[in-house]
N, C-alpha and C. Protein backbone atom coordinates (compact mmCIF):
# COMPACT_ATOMS: atom_id res chain seq x y z
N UNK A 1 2.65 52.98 33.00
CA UNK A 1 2.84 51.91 32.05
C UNK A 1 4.17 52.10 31.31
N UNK A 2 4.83 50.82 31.14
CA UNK A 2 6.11 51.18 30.24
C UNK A 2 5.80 50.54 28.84
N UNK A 3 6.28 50.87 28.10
CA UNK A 3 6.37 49.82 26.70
C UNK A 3 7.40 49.05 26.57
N UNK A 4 7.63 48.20 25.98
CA UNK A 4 8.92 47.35 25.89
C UNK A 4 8.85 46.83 24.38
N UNK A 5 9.88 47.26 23.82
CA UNK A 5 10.03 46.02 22.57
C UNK A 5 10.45 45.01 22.31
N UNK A 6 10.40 44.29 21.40
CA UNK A 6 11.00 42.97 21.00
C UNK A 6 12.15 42.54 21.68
N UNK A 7 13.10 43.18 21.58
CA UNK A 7 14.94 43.02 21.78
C UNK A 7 15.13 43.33 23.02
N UNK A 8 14.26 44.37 23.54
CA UNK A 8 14.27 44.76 25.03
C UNK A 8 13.77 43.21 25.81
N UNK A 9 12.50 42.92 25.24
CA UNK A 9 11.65 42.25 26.38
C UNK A 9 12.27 40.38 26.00
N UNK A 10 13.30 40.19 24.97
CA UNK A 10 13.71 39.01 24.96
C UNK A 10 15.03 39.06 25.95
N UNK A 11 15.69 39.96 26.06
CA UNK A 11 16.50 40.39 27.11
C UNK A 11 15.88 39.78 28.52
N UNK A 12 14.63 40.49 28.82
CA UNK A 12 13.86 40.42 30.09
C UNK A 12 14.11 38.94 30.51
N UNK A 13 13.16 38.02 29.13
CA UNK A 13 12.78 36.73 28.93
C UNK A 13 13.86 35.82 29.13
N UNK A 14 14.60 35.79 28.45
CA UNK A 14 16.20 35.07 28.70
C UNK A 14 16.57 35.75 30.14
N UNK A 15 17.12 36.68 30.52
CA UNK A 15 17.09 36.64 32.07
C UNK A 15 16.45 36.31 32.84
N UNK A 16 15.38 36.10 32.69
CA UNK A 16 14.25 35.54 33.54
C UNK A 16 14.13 33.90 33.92
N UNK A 17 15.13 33.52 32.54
CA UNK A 17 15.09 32.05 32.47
C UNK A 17 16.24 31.29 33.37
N UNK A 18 17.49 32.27 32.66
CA UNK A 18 19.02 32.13 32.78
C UNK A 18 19.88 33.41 32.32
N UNK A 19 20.43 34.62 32.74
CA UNK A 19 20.92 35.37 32.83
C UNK A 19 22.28 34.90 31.89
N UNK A 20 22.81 33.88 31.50
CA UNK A 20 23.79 33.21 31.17
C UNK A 20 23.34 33.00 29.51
N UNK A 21 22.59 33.08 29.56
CA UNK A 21 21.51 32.86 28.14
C UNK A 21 21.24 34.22 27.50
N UNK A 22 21.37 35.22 27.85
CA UNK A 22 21.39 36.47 26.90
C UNK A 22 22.23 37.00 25.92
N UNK A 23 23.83 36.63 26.19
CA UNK A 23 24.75 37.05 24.97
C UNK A 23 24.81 35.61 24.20
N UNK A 24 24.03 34.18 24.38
CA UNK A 24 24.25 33.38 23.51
C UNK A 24 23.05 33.22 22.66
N UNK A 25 21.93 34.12 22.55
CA UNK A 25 21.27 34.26 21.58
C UNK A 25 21.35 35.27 20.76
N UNK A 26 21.24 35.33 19.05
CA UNK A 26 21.60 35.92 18.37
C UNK A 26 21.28 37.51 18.36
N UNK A 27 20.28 37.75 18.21
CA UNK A 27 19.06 39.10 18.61
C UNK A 27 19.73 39.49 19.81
N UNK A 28 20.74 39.27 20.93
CA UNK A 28 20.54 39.69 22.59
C UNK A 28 22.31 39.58 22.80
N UNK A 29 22.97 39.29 21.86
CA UNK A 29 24.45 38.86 21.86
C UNK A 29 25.14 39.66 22.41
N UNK A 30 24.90 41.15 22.10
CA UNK A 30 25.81 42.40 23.11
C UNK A 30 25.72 43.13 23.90
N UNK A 31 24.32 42.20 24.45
CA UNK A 31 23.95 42.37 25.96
C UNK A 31 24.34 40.99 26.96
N UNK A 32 24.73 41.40 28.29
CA UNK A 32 24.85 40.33 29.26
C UNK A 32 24.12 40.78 30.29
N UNK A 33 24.38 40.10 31.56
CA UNK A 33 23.55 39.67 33.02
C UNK A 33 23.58 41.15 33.40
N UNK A 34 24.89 41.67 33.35
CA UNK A 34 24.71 43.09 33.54
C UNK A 34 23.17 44.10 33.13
N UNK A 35 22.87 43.99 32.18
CA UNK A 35 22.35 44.42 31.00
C UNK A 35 20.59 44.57 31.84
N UNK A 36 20.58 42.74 31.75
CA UNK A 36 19.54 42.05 31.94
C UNK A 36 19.12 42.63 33.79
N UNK A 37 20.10 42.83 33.97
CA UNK A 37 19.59 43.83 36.32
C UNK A 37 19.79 45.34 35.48
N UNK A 38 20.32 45.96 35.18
CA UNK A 38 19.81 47.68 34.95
C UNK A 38 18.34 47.42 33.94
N UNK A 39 17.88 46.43 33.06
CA UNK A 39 16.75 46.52 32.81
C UNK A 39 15.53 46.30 33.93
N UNK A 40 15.79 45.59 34.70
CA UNK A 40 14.68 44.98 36.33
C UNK A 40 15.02 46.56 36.84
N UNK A 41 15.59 46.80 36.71
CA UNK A 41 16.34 48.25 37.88
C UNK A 41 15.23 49.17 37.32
N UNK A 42 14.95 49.44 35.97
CA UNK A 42 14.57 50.42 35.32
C UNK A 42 13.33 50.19 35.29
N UNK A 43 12.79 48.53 35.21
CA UNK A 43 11.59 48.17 34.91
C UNK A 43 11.24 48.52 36.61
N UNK A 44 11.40 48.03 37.16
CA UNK A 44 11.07 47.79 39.05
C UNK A 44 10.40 47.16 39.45
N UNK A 45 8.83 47.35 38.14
CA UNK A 45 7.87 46.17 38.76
C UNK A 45 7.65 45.65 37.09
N UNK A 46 7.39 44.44 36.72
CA UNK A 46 6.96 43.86 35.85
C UNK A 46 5.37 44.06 35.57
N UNK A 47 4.35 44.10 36.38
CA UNK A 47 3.05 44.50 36.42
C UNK A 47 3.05 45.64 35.85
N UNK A 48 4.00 46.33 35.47
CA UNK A 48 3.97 47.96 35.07
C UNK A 48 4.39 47.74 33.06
N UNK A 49 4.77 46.49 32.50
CA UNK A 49 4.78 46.35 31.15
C UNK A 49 3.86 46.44 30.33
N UNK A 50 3.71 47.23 29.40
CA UNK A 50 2.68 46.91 28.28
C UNK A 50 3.34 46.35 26.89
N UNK A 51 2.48 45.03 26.61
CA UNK A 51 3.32 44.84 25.47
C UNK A 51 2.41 44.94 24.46
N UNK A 52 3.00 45.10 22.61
CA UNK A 52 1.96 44.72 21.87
C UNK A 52 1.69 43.09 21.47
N UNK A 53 0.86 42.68 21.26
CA UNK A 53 0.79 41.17 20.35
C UNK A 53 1.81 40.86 19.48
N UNK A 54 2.33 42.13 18.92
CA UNK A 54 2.93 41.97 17.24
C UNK A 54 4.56 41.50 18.32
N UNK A 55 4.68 42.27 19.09
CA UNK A 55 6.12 41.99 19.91
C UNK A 55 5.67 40.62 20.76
N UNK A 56 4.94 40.20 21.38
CA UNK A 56 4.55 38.81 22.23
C UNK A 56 4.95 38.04 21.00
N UNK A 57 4.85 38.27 19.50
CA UNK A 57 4.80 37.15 18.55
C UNK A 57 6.35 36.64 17.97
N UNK A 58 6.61 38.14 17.92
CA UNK A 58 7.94 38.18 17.64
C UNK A 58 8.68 37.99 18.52
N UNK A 59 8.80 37.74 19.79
CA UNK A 59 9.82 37.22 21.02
C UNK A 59 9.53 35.79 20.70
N UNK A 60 8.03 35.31 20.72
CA UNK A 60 8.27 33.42 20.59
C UNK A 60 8.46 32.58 19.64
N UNK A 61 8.63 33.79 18.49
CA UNK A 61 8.95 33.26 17.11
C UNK A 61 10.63 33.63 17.60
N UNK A 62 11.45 33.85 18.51
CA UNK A 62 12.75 33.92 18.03
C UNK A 62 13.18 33.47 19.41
N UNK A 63 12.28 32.91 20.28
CA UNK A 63 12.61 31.91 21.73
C UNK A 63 12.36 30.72 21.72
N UNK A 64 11.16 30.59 20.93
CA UNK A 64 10.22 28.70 20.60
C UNK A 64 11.25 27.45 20.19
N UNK A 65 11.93 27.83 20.19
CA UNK A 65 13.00 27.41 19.64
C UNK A 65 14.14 26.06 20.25
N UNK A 66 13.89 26.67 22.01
CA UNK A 66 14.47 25.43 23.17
C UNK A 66 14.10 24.50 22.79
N UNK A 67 14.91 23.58 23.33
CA UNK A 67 14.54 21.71 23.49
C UNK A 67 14.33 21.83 25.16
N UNK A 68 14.06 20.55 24.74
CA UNK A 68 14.03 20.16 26.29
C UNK A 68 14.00 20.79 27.87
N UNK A 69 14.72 20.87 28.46
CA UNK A 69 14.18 21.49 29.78
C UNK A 69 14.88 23.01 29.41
N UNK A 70 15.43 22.90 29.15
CA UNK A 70 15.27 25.12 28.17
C UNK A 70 13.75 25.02 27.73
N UNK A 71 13.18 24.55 27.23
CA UNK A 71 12.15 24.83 26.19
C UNK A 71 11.41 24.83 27.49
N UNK A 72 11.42 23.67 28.84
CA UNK A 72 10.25 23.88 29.15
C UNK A 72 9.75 24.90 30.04
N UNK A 73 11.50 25.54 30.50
CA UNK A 73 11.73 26.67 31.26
C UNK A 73 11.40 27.94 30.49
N UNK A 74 11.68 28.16 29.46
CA UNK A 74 11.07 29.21 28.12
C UNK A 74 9.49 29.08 28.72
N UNK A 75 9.24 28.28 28.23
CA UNK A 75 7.43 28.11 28.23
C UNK A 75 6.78 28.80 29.65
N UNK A 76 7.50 27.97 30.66
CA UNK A 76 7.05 28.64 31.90
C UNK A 76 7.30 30.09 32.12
N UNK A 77 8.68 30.40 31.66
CA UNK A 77 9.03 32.22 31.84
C UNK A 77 8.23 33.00 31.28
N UNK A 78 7.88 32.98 29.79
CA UNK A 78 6.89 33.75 29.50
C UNK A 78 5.18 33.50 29.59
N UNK A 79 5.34 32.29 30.14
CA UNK A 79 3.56 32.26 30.60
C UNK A 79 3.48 33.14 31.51
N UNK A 80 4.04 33.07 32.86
CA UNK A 80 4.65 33.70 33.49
C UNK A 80 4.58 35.14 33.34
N UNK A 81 5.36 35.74 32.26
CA UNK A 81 5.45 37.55 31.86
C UNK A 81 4.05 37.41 31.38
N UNK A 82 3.45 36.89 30.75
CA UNK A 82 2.15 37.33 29.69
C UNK A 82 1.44 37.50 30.98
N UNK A 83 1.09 36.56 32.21
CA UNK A 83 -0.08 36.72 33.14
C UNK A 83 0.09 38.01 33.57
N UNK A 84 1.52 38.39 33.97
CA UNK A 84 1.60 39.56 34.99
C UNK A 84 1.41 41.11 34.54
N UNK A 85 2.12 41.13 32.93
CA UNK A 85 1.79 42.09 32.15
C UNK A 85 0.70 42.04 31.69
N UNK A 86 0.67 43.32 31.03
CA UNK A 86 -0.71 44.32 30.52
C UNK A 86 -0.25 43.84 28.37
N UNK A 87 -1.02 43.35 27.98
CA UNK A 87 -1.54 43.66 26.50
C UNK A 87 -2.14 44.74 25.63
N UNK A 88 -1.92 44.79 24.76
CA UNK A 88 -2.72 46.31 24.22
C UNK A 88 -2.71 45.94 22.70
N UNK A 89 -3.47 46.10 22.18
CA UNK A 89 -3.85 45.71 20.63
C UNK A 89 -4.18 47.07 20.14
N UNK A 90 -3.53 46.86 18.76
CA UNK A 90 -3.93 48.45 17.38
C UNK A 90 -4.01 47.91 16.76
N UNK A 91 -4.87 48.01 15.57
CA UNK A 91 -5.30 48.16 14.79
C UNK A 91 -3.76 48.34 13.85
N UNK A 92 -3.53 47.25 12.56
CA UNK A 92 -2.70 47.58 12.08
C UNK A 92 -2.78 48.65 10.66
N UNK A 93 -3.95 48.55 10.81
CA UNK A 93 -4.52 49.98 9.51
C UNK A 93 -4.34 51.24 10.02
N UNK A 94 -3.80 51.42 11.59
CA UNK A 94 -3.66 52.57 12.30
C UNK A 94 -2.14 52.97 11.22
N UNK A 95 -1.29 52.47 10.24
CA UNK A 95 -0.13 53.01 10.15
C UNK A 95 -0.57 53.15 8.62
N UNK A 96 -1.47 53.42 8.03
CA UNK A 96 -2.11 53.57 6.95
C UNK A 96 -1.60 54.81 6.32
N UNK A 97 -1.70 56.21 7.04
CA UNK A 97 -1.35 57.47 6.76
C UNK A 97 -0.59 58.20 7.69
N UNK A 98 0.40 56.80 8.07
CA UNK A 98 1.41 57.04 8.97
C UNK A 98 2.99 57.07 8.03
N UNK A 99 3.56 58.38 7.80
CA UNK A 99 4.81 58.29 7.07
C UNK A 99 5.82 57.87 7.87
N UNK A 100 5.55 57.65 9.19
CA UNK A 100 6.92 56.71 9.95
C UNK A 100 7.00 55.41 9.46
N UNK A 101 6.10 54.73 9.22
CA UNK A 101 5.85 53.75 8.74
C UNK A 101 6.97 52.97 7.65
N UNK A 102 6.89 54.19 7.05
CA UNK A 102 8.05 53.72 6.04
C UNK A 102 9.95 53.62 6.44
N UNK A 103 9.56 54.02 7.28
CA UNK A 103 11.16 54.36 7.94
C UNK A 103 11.43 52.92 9.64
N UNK A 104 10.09 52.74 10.21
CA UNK A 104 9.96 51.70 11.10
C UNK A 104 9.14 50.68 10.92
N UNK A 105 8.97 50.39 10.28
CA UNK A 105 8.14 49.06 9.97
C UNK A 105 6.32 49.52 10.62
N UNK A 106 6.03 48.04 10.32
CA UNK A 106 4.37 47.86 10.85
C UNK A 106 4.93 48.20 12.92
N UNK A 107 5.55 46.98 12.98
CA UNK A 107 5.42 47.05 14.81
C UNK A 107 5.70 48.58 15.66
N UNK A 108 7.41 49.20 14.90
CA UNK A 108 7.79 50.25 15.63
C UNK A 108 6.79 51.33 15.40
N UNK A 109 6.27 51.31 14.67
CA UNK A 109 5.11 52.59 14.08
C UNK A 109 4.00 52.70 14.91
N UNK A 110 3.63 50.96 15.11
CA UNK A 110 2.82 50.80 16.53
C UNK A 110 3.13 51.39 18.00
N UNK A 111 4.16 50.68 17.53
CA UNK A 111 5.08 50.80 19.63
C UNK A 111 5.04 52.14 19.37
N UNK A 112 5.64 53.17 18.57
CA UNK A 112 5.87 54.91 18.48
C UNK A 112 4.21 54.99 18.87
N UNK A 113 3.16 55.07 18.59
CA UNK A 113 1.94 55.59 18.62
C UNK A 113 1.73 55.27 19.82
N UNK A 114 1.95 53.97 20.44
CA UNK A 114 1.24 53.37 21.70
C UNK A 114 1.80 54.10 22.99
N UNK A 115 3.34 54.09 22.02
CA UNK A 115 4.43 54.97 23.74
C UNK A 115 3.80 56.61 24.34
N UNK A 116 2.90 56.78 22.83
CA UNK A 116 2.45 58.49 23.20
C UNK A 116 1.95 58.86 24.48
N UNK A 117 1.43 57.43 25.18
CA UNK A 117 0.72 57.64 26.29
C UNK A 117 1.26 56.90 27.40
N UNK A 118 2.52 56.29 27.13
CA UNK A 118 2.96 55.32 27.99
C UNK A 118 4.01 56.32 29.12
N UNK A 119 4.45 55.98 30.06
CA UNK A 119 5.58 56.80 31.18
C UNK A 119 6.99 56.84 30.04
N UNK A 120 7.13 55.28 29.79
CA UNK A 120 7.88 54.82 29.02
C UNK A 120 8.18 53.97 28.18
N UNK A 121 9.18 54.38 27.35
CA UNK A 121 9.28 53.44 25.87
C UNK A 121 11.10 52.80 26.32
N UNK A 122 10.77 51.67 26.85
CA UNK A 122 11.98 50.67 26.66
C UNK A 122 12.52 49.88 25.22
N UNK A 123 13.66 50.02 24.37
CA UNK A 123 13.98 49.74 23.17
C UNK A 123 15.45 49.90 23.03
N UNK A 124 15.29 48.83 22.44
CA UNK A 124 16.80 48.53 21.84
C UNK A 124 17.31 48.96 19.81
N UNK A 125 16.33 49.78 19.72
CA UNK A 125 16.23 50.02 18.21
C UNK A 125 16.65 51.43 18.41
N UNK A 126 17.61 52.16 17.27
CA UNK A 126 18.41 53.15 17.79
C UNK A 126 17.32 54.09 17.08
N UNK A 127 16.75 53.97 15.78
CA UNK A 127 16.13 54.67 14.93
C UNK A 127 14.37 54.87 15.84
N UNK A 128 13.85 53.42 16.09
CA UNK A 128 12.45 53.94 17.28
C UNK A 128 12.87 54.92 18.51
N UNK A 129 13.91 54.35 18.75
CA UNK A 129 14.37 55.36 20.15
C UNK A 129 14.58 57.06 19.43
N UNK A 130 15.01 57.36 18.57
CA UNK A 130 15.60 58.35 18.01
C UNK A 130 14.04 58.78 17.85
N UNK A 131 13.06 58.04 17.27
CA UNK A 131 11.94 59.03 17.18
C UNK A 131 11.10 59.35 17.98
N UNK A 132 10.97 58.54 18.89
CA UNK A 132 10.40 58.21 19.91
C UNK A 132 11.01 59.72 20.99
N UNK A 133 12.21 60.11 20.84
CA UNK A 133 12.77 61.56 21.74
C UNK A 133 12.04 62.59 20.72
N UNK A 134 12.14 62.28 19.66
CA UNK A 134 11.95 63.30 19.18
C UNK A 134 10.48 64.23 19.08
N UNK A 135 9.63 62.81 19.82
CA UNK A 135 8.23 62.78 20.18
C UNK A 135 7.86 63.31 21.41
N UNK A 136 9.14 63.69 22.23
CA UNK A 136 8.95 64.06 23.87
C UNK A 136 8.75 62.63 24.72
N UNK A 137 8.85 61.33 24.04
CA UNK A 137 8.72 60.50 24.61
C UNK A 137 9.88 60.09 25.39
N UNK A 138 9.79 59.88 26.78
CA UNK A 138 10.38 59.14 27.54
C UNK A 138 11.24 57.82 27.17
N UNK A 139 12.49 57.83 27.24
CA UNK A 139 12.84 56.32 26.20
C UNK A 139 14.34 55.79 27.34
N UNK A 140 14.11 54.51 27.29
CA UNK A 140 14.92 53.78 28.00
C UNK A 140 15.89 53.34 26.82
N UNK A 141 16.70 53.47 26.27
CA UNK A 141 17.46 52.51 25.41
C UNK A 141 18.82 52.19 25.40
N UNK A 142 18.12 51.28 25.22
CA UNK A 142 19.23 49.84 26.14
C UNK A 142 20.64 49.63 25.53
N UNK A 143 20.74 49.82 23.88
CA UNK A 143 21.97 50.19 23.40
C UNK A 143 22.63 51.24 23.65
N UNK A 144 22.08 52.52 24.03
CA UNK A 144 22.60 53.85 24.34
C UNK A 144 23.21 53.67 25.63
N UNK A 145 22.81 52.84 26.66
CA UNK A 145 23.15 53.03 27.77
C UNK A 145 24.41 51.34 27.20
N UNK A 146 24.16 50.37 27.20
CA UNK A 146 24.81 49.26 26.85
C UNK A 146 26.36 50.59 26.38
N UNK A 147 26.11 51.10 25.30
CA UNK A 147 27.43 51.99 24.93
C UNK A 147 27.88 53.08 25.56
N UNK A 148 27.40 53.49 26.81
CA UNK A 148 27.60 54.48 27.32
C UNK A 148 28.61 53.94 28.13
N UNK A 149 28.11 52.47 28.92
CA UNK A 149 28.57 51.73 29.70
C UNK A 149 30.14 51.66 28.94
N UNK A 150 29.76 50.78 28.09
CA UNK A 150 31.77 50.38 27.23
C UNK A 150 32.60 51.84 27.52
N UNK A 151 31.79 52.87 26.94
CA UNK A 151 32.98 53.86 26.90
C UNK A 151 33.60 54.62 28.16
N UNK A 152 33.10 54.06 29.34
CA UNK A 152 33.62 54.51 30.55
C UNK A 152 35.17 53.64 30.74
């Protein structure tokens, strides 16, 4: 199972739609098409995603957004990801006597707990990724490599 977050899996979503559509949304701007094939590369199979709800909510609260045949291509792409991927729900009282919490919000505190058991944690957040290693967790991140890339 991989995890994917927000910024990662709107990446996915916008490539999935139009590859041309990833550096012109705000959240996804300093990523391109490039970006969007080393993530498929890394992902390999899509059946292998786990997402949380709190991230499914937060991608269509910042995609819902298309008109017209964007919107209706949006709609279809992630009906689409939701069938093929895996869901997983916590409990948001799980970050109750969680001191990461205060440093990653409600979601990353989630995604950090959920990745404990995942192969991998895909993320574009430098601070989840940062804790997430520091957890022995496996971490794909997409800015680290996005900047690894520039500085060659």
């Amino acid at each position: 199972m991989i995890l994917i977050d927000s910024n990662s899996l709107l990446v996915l979503i916008l490539g999935l739609m139009d590859p041309a559509l990833i550096n012109t949304h705000s959240k996804t701007s300093i990523y391109e098409e490039e970006d969007f094939h080393n993530l498929i590369s890394t992902i390999k199979n899509i059946e292998s995603i786990v997402v949380l709800p709190n991230i499914w909510t937060e991608v269509d609260n910042l995609l819902n957004k298309f008109t017209g045949s964007q919107k209706d291509l949006y709609v279809k792409r992630i009906i689409e990801t939701i069938k093929i991927t895996s869901e997983e729900y916590l409990e948001s009282k799980m970050v109750e006597n969680n001191l990461l919490f205060y440093d990653l919000g409600l979601a990353d505190t989630l995604i950090l707990e959920y990745a404990k058991d995942c192969e991998m944690l895909i993320t574009s957040d430098s601070a989840l990724s940062d804790y997430a290693k520091a957890f022995g967790i496996n971490v794909c991140d997409m800015k680290e490599l996005k900047n690894e890339r520039l500085r060659q």
